[in-house]
N, C-alpha and C. Protein backbone atom coordinates (compact mmCIF):
# COMPACT_ATOMS: atom_id res chain seq x y z
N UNK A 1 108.20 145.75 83.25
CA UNK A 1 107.81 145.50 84.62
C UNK A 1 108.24 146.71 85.46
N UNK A 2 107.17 147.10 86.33
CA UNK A 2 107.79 148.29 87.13
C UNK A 2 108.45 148.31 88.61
N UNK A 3 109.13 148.91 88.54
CA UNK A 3 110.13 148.48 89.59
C UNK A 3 109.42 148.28 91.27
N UNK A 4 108.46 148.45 91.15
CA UNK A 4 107.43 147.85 92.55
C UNK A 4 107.07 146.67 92.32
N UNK A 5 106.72 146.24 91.01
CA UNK A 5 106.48 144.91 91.50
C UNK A 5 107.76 143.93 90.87
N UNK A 6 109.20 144.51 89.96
CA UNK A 6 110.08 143.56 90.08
C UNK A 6 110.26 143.36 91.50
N UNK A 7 110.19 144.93 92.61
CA UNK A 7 111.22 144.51 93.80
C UNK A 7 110.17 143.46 94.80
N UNK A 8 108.33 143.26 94.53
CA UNK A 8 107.82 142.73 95.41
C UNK A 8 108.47 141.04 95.04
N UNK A 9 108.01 140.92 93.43
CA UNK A 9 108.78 139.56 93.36
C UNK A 9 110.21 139.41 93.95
N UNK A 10 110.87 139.94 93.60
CA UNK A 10 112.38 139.81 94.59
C UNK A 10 112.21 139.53 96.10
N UNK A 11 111.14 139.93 96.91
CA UNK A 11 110.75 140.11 98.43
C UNK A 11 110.31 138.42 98.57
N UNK A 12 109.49 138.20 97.76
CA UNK A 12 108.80 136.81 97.61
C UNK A 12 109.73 135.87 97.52
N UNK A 13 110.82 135.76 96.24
CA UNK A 13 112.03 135.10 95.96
C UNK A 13 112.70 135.09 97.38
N UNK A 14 113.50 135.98 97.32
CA UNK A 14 114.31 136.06 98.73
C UNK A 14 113.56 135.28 100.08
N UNK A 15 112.24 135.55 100.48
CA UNK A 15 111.49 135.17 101.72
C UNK A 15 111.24 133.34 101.51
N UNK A 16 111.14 133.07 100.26
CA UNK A 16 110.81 131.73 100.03
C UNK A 16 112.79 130.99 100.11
N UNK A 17 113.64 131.57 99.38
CA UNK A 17 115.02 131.18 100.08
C UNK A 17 115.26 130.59 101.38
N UNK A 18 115.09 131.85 101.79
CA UNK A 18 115.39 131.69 102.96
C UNK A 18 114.38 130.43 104.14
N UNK A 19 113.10 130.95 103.80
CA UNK A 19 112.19 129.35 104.30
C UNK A 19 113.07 128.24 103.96
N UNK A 20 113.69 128.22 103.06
CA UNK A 20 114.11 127.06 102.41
C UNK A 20 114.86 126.41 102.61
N UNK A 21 116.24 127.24 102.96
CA UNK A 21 117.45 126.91 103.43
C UNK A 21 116.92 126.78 105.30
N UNK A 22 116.23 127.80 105.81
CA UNK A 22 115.96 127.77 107.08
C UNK A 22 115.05 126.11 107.33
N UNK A 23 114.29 125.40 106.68
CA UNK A 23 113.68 125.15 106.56
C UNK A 23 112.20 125.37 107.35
N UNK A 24 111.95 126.18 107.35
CA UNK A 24 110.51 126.90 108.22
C UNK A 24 109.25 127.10 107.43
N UNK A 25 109.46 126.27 106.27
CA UNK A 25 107.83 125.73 105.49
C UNK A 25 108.19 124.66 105.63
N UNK A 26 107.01 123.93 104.97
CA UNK A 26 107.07 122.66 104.05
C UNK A 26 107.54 122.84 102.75
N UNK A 27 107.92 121.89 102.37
CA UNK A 27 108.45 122.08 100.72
C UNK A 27 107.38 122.42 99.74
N UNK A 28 106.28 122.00 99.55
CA UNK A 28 105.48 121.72 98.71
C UNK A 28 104.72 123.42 99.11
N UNK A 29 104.74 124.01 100.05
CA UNK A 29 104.51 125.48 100.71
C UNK A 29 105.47 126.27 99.87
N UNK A 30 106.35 125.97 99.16
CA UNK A 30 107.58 126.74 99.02
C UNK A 30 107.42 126.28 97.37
N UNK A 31 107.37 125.38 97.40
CA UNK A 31 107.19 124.84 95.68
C UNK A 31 105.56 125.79 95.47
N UNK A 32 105.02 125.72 95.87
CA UNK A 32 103.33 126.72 95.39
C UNK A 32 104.15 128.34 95.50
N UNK A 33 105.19 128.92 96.51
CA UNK A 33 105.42 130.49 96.23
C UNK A 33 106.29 130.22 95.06
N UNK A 34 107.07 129.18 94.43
CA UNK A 34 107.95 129.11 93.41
C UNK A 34 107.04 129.46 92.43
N UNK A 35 105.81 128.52 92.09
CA UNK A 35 104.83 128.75 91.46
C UNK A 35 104.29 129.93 90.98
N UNK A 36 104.15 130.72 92.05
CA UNK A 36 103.21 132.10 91.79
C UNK A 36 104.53 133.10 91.32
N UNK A 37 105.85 132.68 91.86
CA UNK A 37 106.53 133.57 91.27
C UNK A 37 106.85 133.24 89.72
N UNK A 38 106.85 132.36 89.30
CA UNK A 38 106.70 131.95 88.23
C UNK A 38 105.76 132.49 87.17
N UNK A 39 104.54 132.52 87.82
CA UNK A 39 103.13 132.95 87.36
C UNK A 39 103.68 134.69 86.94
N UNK A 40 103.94 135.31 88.15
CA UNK A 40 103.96 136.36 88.26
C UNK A 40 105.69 137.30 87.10
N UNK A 41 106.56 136.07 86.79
CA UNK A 41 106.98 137.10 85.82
C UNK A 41 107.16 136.08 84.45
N UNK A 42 106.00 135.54 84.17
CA UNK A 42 105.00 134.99 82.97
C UNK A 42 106.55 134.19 82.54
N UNK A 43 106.78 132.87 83.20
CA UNK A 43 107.83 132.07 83.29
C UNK A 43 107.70 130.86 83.08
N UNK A 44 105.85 130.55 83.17
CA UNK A 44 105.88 128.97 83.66
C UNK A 44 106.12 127.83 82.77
N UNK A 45 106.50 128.34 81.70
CA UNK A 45 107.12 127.90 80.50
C UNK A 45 108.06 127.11 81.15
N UNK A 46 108.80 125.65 80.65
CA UNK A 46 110.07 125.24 81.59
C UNK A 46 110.33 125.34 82.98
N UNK A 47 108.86 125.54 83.38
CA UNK A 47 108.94 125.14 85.03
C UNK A 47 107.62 124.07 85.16
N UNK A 48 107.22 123.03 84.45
CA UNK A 48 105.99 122.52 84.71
C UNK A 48 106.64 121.24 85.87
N UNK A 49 107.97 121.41 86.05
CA UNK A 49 108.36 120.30 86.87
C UNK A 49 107.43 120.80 88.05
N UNK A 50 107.39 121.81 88.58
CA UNK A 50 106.73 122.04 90.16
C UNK A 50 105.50 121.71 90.07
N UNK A 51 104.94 121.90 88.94
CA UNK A 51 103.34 121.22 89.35
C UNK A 51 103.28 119.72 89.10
N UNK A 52 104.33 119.15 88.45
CA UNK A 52 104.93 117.74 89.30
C UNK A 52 105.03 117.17 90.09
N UNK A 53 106.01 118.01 90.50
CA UNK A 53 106.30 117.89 91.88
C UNK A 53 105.30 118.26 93.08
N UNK A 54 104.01 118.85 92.52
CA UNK A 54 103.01 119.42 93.81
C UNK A 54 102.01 118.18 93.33
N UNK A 55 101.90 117.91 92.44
CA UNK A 55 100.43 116.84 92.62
C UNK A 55 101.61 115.37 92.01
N UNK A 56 102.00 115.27 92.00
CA UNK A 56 102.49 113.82 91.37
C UNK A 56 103.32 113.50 89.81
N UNK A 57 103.88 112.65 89.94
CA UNK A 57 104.27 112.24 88.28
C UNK A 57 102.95 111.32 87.31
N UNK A 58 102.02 111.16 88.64
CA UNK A 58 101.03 110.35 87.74
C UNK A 58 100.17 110.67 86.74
N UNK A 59 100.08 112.16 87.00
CA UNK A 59 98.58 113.25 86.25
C UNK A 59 99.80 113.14 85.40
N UNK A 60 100.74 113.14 84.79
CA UNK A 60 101.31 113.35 83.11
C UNK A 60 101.34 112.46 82.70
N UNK A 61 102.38 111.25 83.35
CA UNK A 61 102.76 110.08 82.84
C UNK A 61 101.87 109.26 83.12
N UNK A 62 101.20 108.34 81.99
CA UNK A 62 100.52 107.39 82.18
C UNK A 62 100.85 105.54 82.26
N UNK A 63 101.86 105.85 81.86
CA UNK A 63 102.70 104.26 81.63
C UNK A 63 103.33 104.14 82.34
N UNK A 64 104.43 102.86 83.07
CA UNK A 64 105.89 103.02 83.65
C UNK A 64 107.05 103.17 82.80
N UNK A 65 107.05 103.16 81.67
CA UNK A 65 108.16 102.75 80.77
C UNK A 65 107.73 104.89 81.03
N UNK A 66 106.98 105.70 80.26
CA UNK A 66 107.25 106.76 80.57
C UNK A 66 107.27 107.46 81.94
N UNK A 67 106.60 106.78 82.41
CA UNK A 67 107.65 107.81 83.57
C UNK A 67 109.08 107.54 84.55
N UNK A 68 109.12 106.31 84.09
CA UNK A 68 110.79 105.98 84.43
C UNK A 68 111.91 106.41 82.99
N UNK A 69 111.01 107.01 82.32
CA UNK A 69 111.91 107.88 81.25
C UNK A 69 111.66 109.39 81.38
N UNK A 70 110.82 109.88 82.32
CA UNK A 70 110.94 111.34 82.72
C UNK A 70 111.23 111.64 83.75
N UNK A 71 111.25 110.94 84.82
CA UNK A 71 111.63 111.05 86.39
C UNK A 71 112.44 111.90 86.31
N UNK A 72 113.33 112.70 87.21
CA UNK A 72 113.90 113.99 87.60
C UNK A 72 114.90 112.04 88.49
N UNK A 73 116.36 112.15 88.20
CA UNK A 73 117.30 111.11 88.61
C UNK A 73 116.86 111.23 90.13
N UNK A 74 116.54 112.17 90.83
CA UNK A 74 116.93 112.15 92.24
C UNK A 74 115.24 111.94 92.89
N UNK A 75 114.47 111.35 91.69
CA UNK A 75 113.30 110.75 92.09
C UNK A 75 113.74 109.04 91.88
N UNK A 76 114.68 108.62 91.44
CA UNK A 76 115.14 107.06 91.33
C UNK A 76 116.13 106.82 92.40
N UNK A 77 115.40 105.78 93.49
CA UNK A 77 115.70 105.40 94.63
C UNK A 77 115.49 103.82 94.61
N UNK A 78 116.59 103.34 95.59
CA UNK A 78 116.48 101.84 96.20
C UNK A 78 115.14 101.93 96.63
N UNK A 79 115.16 100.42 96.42
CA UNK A 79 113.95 99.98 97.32
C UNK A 79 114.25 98.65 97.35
N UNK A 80 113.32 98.38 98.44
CA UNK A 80 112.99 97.07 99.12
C UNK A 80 112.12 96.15 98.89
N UNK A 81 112.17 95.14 98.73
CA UNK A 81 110.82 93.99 98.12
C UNK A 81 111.25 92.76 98.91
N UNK A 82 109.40 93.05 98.93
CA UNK A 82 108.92 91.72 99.22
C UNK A 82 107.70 90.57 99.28
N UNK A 83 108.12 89.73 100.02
CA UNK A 83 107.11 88.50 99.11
C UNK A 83 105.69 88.62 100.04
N UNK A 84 104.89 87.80 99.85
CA UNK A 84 103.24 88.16 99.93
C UNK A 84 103.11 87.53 101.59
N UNK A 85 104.16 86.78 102.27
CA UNK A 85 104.36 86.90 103.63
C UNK A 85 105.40 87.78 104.63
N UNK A 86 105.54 89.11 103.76
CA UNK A 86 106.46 90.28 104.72
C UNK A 86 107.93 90.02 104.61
N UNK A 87 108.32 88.88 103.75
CA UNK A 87 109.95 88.22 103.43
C UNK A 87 110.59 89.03 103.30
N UNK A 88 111.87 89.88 103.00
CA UNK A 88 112.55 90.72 102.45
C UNK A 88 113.63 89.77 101.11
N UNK A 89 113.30 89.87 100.08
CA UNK A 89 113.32 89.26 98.66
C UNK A 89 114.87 89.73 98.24
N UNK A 90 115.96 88.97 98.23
CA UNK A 90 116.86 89.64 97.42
C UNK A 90 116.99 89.14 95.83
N UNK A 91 117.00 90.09 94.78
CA UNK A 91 117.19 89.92 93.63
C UNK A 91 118.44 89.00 92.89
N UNK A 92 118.32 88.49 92.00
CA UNK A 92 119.49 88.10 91.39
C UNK A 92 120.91 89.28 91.32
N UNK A 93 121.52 89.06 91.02
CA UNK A 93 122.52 90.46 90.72
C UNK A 93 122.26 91.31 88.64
N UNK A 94 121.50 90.38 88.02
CA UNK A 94 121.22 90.49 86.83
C UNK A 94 119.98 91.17 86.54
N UNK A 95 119.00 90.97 86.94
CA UNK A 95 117.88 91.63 87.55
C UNK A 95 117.72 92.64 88.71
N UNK A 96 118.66 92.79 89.63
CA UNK A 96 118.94 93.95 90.12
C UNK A 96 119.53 95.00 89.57
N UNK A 97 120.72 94.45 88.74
CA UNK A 97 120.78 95.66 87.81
C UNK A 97 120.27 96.77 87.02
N UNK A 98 118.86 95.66 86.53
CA UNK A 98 117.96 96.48 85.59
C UNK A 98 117.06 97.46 86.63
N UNK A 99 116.73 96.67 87.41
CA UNK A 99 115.31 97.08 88.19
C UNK A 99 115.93 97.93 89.75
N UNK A 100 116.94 97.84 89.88
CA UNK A 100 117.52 98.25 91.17
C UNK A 100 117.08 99.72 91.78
N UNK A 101 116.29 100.70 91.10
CA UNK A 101 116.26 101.32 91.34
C UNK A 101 113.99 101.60 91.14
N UNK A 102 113.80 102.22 91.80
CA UNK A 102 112.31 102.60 92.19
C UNK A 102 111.94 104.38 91.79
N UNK A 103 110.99 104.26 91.39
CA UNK A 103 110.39 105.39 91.16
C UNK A 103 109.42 106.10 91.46
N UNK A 104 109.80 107.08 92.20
CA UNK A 104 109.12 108.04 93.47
C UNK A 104 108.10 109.47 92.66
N UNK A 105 106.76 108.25 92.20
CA UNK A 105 105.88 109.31 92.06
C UNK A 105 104.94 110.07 92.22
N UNK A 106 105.33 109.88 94.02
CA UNK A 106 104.59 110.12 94.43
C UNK A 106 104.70 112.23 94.89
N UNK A 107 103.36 112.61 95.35
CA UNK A 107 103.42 114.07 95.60
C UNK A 107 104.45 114.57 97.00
N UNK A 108 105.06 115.71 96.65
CA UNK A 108 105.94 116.33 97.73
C UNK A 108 105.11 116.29 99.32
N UNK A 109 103.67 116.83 98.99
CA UNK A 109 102.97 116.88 100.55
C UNK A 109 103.09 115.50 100.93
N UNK A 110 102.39 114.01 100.04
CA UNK A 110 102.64 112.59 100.16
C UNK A 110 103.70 112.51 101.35
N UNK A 111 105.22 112.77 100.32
CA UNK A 111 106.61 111.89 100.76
C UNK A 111 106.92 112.93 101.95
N UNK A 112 106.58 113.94 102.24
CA UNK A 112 106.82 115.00 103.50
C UNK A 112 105.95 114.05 104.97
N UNK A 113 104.91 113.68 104.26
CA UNK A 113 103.84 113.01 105.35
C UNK A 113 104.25 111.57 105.77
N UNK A 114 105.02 110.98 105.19
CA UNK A 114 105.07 109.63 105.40
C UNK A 114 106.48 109.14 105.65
N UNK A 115 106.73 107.89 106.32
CA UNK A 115 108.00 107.35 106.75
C UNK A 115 108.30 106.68 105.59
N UNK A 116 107.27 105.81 105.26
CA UNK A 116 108.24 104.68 104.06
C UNK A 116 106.57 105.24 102.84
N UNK A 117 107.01 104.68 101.93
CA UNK A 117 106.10 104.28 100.60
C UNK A 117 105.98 103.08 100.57
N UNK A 118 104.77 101.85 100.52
CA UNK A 118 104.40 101.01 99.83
C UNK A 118 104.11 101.01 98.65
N UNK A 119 104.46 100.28 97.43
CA UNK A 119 104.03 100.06 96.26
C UNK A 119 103.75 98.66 96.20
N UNK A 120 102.31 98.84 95.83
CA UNK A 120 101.44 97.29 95.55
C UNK A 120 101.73 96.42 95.06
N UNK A 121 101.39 95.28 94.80
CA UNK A 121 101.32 94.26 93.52
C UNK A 121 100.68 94.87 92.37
N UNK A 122 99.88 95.62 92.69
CA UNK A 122 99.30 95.90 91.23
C UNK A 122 100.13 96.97 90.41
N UNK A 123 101.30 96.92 90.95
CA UNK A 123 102.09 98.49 89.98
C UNK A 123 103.25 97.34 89.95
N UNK A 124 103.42 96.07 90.18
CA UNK A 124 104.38 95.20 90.28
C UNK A 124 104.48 93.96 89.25
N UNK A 125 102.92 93.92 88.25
CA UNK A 125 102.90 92.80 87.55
C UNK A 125 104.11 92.69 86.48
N UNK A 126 104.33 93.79 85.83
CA UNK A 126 105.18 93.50 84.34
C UNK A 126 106.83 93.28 84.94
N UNK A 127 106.80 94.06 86.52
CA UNK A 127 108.22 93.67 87.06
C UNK A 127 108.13 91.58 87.38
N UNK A 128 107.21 91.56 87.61
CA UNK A 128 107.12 89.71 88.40
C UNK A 128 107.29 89.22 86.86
N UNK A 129 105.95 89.55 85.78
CA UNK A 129 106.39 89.13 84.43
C UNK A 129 107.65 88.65 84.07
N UNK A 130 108.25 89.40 84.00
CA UNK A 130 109.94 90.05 83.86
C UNK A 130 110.58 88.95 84.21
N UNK A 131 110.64 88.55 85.74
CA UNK A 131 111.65 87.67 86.33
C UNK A 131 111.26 86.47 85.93
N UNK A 132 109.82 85.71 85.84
CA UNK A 132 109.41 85.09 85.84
C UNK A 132 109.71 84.65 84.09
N UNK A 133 110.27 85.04 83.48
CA UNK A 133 110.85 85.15 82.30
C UNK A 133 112.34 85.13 81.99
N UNK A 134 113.13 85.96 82.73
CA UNK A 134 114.46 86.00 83.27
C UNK A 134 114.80 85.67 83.96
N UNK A 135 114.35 85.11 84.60
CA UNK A 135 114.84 84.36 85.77
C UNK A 135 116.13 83.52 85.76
N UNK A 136 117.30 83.74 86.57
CA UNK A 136 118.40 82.46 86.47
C UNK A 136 118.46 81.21 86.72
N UNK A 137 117.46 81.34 87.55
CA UNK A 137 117.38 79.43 88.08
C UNK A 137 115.98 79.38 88.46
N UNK A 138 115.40 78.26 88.71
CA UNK A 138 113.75 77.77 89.38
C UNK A 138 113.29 79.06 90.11
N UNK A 139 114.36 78.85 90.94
CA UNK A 139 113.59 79.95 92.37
C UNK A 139 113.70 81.25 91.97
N UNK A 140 114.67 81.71 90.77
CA UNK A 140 114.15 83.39 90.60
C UNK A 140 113.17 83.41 90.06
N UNK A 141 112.64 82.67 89.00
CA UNK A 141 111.69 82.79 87.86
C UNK A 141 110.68 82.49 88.44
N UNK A 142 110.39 81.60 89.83
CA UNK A 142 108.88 81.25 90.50
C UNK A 142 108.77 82.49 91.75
N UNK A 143 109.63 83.37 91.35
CA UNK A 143 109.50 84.35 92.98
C UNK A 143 108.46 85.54 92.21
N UNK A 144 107.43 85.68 93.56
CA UNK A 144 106.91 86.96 93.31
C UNK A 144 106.88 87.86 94.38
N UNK A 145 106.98 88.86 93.43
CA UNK A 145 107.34 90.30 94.57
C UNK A 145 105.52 90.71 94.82
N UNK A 146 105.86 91.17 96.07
CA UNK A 146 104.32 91.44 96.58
C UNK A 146 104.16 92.91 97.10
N UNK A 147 105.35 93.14 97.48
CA UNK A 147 105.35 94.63 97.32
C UNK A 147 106.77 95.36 97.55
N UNK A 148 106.70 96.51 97.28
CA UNK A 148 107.88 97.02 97.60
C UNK A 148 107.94 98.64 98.44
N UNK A 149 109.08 98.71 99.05
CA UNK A 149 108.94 99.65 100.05
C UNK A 149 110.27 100.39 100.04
N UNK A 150 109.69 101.75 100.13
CA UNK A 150 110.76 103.18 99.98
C UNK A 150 111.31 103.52 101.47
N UNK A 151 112.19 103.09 101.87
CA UNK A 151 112.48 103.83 103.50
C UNK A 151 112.36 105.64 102.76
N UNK A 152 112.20 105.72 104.71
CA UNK A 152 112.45 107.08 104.93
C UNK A 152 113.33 107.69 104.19
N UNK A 153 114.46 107.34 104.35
CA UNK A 153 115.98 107.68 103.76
C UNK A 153 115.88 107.81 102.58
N UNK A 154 115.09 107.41 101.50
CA UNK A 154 115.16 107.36 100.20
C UNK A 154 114.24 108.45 99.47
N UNK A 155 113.19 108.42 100.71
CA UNK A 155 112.27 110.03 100.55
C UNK A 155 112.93 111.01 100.82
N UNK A 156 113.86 110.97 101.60
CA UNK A 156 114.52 112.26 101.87
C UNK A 156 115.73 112.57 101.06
N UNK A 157 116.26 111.58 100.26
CA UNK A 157 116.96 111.82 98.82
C UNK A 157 116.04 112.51 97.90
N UNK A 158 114.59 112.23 97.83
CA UNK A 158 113.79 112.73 96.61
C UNK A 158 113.57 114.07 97.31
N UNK A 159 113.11 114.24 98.28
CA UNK A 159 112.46 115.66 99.15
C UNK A 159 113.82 116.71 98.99
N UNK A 160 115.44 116.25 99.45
CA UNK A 160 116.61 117.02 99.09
C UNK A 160 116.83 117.22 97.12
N UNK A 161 116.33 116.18 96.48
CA UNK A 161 116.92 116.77 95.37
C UNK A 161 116.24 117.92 94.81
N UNK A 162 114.55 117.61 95.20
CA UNK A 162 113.30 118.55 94.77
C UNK A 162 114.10 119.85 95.37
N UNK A 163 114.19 120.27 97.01
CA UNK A 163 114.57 121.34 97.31
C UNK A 163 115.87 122.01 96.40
N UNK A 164 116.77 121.19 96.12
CA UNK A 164 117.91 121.62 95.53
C UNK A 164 117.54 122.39 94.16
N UNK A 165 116.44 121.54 93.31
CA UNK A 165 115.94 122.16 92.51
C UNK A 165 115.38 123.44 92.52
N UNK A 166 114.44 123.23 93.15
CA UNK A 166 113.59 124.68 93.79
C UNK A 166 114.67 125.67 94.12
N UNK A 167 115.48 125.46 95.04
CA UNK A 167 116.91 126.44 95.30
C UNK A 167 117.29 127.14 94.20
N UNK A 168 117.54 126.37 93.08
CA UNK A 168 118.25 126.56 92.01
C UNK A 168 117.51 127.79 91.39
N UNK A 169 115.99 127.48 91.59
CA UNK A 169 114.89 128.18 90.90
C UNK A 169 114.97 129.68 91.19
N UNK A 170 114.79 129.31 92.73
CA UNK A 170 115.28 130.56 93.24
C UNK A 170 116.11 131.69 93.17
N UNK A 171 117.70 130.97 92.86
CA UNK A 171 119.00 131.89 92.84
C UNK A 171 118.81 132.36 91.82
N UNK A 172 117.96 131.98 90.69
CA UNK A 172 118.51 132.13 89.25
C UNK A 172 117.05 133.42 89.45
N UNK A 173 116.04 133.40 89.88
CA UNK A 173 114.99 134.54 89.71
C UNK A 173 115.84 135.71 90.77
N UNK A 174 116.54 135.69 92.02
CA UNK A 174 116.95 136.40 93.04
C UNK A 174 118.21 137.31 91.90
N UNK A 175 119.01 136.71 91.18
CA UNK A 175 119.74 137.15 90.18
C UNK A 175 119.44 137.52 89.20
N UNK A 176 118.25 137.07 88.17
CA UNK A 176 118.00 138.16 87.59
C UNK A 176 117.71 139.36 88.22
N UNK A 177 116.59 139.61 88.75
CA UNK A 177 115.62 140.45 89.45
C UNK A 177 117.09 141.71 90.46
N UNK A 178 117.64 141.57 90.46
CA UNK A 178 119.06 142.32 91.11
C UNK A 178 119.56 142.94 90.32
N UNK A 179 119.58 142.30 88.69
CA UNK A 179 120.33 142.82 88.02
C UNK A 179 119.75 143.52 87.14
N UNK A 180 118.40 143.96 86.85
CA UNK A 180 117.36 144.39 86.67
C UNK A 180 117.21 145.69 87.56
């Protein structure tokens, strides 16, 4: 690589940092220059998380059992449920255990754009299955969840861990490329 275009990638690295920490993009603006820098010193090997993270966990994973076995941890967030009249549903403590946590697969532009996430009934059957099977008493096993909902707060756990990642991406190309 010749030293004009290690130092332009370094210019790119550094300028996307700093957006970053400044925050003066959008994330998903900053995850596409991660991208091209990626592209650009033939890397994208062990980086397919960002095009993950730019269109969704859904274009890979097709099941829930896999993609609550590939999620990135700081895409597994609380959530909220509830019943098919707006109720707010609390779980058993046995079944919260298992299920206590939600999975955010949705796209970076998505969770940047929005306050909360709804997830349907229809991404909810094998969870209602479930209780309705496990259930501890009458009323857990006849309860159905009708939907469930991501606060703000829980997007912005997934939106901070993504950036942290991306950060990471960063220091580690800003450091080679220096030492080079």
């Amino acid at each position: 690589m010749s030293n004009t275009h290690r130092e332009e990638i370094l210019r790119l690295a550094e300028s996307a940092s700093v957006d970053l920490l400044e925050e003066k993009k959008p994330l998903h603006e900053i995850l596409l220059a991660c991208k091209n820098i990626a592209k650009l010193l033939h890397i994208s090997d062990g980086n397919s998380w960002m095009d993950l993270e730019l269109n969704g966990y859904l274009v890979k994973y097709k099941t829930q059992d896999q993609l609550c076995d590939s999620l990135p941890g700081y895409r597994k967030t609380n959530w909220k449920f509830y019943d098919l009249y707006g109720n707010a549903i609390s779980l058993p403590p046995g079944i919260a255990n298992l299920f206590g946590k939600s999975t955010v697969y949705h796209s970076i532009k998505e969770l940047e754009e929005n306050n909360q996430i709804i997830i349907g009934s229809q991404l909810l059957e094998k969870f209602n299955k479930f209780i309705s099977e496990h259930g501890m008493d009458y009323a857990s096993k006849n309860m159905r969840i009708h939907e469930a909902k991501i606060s703000k707060n829980e997007i912005n756990q997934v939106l901070d861990g993504a950036k942290n990642r991306a950060q990471e991406f960063l220091d580690n190309v800003i450091a080679v490329l220096e030492i080079n």
